[in-house]
N, C-alpha and C. Protein backbone atom coordinates (compact mmCIF):
# COMPACT_ATOMS: atom_id res chain seq x y z
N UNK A 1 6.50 28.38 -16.85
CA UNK A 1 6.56 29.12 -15.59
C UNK A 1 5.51 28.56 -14.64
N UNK A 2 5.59 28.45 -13.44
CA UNK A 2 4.53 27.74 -12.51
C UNK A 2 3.91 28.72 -11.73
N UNK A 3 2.76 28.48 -11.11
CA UNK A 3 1.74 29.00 -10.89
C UNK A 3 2.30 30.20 -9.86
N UNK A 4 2.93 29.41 -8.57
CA UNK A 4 3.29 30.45 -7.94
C UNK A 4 3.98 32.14 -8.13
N UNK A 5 5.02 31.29 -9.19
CA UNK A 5 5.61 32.53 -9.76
C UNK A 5 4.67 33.55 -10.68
N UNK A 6 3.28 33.25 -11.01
CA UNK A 6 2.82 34.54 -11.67
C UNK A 6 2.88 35.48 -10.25
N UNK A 7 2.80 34.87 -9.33
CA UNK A 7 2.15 35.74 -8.14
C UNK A 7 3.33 36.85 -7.77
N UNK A 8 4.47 36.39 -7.94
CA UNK A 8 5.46 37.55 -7.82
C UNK A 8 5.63 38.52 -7.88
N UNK A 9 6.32 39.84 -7.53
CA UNK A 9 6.21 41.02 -7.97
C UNK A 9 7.83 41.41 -8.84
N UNK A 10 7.91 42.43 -9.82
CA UNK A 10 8.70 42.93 -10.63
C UNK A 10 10.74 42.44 -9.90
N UNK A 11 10.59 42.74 -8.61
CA UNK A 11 11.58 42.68 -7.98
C UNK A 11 12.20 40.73 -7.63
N UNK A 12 11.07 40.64 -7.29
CA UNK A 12 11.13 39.59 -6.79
C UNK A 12 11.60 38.31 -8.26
N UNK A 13 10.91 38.04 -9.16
CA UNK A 13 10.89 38.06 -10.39
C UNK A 13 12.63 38.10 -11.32
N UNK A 14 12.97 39.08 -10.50
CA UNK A 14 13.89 39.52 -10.88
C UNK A 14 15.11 38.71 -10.44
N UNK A 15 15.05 38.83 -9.04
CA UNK A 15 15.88 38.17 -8.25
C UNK A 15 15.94 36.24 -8.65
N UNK A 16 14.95 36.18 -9.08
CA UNK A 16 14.65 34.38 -9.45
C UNK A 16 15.47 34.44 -10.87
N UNK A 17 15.41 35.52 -11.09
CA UNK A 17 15.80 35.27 -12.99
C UNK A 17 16.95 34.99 -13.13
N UNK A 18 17.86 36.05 -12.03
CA UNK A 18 19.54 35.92 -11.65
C UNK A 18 20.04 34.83 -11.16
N UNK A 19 19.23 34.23 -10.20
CA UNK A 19 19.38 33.17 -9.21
C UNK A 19 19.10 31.65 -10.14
N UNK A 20 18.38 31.50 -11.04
CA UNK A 20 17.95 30.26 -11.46
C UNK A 20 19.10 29.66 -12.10
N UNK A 21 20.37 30.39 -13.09
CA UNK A 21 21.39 29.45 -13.64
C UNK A 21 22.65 29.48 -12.13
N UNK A 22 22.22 29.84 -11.19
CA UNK A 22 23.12 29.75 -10.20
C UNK A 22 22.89 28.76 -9.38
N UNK A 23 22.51 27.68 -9.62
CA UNK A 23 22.41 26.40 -9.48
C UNK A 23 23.79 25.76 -8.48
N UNK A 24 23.50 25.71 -7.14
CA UNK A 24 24.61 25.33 -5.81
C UNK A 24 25.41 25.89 -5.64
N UNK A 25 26.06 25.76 -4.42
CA UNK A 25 26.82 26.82 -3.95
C UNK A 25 28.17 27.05 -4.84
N UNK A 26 28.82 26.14 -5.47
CA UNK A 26 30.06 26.77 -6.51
C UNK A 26 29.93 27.90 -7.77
N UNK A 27 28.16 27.93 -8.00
CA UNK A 27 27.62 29.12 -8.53
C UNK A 27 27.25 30.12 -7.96
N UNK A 28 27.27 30.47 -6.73
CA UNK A 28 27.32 31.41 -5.96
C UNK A 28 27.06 33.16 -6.29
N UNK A 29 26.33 33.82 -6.62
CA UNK A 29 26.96 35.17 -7.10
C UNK A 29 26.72 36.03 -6.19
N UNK A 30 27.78 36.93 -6.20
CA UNK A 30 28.18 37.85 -4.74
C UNK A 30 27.13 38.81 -4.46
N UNK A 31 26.76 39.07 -3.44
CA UNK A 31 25.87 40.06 -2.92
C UNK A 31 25.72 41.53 -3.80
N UNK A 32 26.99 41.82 -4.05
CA UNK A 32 27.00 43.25 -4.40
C UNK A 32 26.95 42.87 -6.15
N UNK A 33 27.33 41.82 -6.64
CA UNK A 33 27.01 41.61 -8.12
C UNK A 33 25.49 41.76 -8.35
N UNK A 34 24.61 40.57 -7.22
CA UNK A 34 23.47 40.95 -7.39
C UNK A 34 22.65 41.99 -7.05
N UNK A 35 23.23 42.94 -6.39
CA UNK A 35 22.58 44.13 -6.27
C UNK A 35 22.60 44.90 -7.61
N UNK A 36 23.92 44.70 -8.13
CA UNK A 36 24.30 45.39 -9.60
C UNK A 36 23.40 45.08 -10.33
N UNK A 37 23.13 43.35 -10.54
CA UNK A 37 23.06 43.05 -11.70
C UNK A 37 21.37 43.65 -11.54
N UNK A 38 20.55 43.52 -10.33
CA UNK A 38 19.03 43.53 -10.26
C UNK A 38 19.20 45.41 -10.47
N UNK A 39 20.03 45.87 -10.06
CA UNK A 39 19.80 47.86 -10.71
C UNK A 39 20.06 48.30 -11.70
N UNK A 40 20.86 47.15 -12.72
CA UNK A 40 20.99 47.35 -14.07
C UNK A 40 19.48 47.27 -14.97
N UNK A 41 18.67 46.27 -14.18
CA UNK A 41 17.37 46.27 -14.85
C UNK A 41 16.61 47.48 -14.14
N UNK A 42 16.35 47.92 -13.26
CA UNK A 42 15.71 48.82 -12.77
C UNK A 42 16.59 50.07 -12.16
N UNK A 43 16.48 50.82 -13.49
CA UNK A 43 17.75 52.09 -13.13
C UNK A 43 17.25 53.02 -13.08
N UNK A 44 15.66 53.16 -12.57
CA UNK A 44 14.47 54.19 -12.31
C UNK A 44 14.31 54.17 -10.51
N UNK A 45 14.41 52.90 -10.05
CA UNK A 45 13.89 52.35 -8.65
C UNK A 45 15.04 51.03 -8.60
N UNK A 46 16.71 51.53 -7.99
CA UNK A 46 17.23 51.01 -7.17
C UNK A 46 17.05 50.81 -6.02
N UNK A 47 17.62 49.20 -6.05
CA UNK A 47 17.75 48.67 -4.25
C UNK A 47 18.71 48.13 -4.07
N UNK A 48 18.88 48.64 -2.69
CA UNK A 48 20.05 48.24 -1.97
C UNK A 48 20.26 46.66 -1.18
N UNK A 49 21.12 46.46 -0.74
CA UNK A 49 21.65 44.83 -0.35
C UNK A 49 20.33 44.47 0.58
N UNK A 50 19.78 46.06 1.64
CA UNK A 50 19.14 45.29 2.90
C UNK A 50 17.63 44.70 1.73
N UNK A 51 17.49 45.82 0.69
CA UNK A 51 16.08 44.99 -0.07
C UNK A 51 16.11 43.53 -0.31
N UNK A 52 17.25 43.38 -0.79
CA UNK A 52 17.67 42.13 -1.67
C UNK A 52 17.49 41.06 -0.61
N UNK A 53 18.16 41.05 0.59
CA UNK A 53 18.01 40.53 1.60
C UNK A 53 16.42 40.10 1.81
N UNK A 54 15.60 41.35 2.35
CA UNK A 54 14.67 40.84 2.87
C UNK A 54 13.45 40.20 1.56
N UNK A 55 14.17 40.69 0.32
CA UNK A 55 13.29 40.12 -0.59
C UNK A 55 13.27 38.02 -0.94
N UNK A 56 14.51 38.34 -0.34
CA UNK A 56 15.10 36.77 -0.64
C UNK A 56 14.54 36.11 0.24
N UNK A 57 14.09 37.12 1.76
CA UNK A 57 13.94 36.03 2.64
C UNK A 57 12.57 35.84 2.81
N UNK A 58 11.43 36.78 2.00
CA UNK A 58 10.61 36.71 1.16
C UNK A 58 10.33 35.33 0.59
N UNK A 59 11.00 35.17 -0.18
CA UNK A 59 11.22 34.36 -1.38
C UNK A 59 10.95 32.92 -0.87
N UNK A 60 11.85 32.94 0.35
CA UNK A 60 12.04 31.28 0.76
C UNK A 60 10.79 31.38 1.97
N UNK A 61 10.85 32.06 2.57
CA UNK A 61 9.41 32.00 3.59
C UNK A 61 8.34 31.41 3.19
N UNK A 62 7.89 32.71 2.26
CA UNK A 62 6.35 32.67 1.65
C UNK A 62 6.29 31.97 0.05
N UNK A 63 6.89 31.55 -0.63
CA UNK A 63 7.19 31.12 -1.98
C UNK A 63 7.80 30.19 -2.00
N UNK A 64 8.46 29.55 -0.98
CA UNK A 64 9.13 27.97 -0.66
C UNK A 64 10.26 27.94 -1.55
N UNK A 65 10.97 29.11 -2.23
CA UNK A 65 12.18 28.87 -3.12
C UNK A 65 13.03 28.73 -1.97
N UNK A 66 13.51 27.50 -2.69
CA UNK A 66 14.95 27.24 -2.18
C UNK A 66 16.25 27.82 -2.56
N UNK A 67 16.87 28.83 -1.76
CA UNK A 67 17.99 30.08 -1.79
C UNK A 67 18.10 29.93 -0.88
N UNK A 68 19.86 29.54 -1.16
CA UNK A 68 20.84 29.69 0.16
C UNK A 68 21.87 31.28 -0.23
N UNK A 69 22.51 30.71 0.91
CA UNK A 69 23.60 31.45 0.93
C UNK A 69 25.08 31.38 1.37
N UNK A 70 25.66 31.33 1.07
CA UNK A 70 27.25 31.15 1.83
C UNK A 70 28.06 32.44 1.63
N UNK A 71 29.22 32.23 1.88
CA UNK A 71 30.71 33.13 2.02
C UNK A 71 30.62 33.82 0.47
N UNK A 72 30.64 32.92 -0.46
CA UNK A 72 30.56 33.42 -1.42
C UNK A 72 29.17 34.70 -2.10
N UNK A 73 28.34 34.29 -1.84
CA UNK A 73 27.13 34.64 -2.28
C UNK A 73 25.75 34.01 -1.96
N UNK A 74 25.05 34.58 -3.11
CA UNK A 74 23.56 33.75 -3.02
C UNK A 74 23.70 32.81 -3.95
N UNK A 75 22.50 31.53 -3.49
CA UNK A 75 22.65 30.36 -5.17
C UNK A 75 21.44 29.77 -4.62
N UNK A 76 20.76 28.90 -5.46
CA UNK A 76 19.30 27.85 -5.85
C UNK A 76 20.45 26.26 -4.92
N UNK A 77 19.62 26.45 -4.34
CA UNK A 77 20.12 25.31 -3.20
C UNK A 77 19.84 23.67 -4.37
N UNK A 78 20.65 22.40 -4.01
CA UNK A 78 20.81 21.74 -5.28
C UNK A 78 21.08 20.81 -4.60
N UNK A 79 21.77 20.56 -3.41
CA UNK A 79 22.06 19.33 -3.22
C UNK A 79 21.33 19.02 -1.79
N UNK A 80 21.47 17.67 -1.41
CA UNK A 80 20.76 17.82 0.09
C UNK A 80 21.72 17.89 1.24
N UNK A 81 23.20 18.46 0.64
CA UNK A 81 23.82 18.48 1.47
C UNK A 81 23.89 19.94 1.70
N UNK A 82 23.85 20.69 0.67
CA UNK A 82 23.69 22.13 0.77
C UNK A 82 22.80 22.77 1.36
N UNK A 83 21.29 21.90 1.25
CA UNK A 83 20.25 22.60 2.11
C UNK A 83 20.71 22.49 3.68
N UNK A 84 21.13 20.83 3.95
CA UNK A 84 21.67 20.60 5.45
C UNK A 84 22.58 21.93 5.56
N UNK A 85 23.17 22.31 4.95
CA UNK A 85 24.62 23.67 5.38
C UNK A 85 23.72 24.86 5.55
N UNK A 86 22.52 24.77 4.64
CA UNK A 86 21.76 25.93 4.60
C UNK A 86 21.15 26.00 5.88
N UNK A 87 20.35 24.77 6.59
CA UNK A 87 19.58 24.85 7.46
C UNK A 87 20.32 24.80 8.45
N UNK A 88 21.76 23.93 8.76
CA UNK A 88 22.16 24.20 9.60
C UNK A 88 23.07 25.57 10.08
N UNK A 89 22.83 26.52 9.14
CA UNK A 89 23.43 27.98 9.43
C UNK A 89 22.24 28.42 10.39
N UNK A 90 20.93 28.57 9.78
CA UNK A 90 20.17 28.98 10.37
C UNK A 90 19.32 28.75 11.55
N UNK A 91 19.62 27.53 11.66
CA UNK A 91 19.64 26.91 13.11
C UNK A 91 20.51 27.39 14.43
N UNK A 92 21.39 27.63 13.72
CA UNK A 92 22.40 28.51 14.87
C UNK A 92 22.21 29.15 14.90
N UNK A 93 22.24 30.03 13.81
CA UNK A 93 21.67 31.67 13.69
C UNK A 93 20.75 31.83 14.92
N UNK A 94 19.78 31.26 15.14
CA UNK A 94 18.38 31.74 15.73
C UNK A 94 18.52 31.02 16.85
N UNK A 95 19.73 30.28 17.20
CA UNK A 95 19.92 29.93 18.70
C UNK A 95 20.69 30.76 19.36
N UNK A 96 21.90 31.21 18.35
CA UNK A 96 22.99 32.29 18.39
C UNK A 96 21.70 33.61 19.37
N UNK A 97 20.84 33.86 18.59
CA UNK A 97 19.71 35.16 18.60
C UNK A 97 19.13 34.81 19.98
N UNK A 98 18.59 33.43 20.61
CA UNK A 98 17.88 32.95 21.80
C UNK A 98 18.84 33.51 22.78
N UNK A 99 20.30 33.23 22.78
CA UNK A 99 21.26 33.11 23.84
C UNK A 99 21.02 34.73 24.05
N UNK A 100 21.89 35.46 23.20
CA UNK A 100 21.86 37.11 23.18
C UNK A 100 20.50 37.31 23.99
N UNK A 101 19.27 37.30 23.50
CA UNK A 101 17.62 37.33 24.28
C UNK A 101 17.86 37.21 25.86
N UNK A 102 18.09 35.91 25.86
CA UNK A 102 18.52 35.47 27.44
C UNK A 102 19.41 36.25 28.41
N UNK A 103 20.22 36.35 27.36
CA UNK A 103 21.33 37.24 28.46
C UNK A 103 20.96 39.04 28.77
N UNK A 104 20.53 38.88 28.05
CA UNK A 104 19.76 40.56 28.09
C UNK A 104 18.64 40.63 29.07
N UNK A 105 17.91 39.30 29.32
CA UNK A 105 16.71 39.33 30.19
C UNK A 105 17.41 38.79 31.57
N UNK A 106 18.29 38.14 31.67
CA UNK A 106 19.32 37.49 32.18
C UNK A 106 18.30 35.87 32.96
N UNK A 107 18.20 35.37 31.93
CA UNK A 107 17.46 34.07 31.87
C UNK A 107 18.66 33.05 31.37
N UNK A 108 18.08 31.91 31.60
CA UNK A 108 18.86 30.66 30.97
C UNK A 108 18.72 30.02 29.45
N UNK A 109 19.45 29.62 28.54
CA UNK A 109 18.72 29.77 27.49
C UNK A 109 17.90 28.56 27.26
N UNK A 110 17.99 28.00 28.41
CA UNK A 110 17.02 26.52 28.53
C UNK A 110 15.49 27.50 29.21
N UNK A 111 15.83 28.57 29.36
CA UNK A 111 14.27 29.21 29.86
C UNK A 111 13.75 29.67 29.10
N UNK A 112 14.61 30.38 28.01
CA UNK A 112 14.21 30.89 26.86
C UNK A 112 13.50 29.83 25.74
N UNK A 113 14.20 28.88 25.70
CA UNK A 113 13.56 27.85 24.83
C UNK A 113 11.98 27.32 25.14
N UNK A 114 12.20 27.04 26.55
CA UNK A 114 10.85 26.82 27.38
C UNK A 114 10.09 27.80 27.04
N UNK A 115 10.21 29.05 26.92
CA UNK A 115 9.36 29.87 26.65
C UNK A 115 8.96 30.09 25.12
N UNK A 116 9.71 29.63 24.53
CA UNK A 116 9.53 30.07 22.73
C UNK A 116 8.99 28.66 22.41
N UNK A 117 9.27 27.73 23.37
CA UNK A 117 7.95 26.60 22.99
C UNK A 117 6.46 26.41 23.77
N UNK A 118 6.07 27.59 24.69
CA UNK A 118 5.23 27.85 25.49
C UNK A 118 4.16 29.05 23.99
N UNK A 119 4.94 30.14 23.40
CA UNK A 119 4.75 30.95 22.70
C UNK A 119 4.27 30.04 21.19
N UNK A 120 5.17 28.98 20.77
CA UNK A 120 4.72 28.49 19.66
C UNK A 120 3.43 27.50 20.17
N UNK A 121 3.73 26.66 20.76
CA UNK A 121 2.60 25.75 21.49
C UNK A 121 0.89 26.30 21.48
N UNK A 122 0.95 27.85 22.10
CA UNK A 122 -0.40 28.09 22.60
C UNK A 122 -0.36 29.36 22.07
C-alpha cells in the first residue's frame, strides 16, 4: 500500500478498493452499483451518489488518483487515450460553466477568460 493512501479516510479507502480491479473504461461500474456496493460495507453511515461524487473528486484533486468517468460508470483511468477523453470532458465541462457565467453577467466569454486568467495570474 503506498504512502499516500494511509492518509485516506474509511470512505474514501473504500471507494479505491471498488475502483482498483476496474481498470479502463470497458470496466466501468455504474454509479448506483457503486453506491450499493460502498453501503453494503457501511450499513451504519450510508452515502448517497452526491457523496460518492464529491469524494471521487476528492480523490483525483488532492490524492492525484486517476478516476474517470464515462456513460457507463466510474473506472482507474489506463490508457492515455482515456485520460485524453477524461480531460477532454472536463475541459468542456468548465468552458461549458465560463459561457453560462458570461451570459448571466452578459459578458463575452473571451472576457470571461480574460478575467479567470487575470484571477489565476495575480
Amino acid at each position: 500500500m503506498d504512502e499516500l493512501r494511509i492518509k485516506l479516510n474509511p470512505l474514501e479507502s473504500s471507494i479505491l478498493a471498488i475502483l482498483e480491479p476496474r481498470q479502463g473504461k470497458d470496466n466501468a461500474i455504474s454509479r448506483a452499483s457503486l453506491v450499493e456496493a460502498i453501503n453494503c460495507d457501511r450499513p451504519l453511515f450510508p452515502v448517497g451518489e452526491r457523496d460518492i461524487r464529491s469524494t471521487i473528486k476528492h480523490l483525483v484533486t488532492q490524492h492525484g488518483e486517476r478516476i474517470g468517468s464515462c456513460h457507463k460508470g466510474y473506472f482507474v483511468v489506463e490508457t492515455s487515450e482515456e485520460l485524453e477523453a477524461v480531460c477532454h470532458y472536463y475541459h468542456n465541462y468548465g468552458l461549458s460553466s465560463l459561457f453560462v457565467e458570461a451570459k448571466l453577467r452578459k459578458k463575452s466569454l473571451a472576457e470571461m477568460l480574460g478575467q479567470l486568467s487575470l484571477e489565476i495570474g495575480g
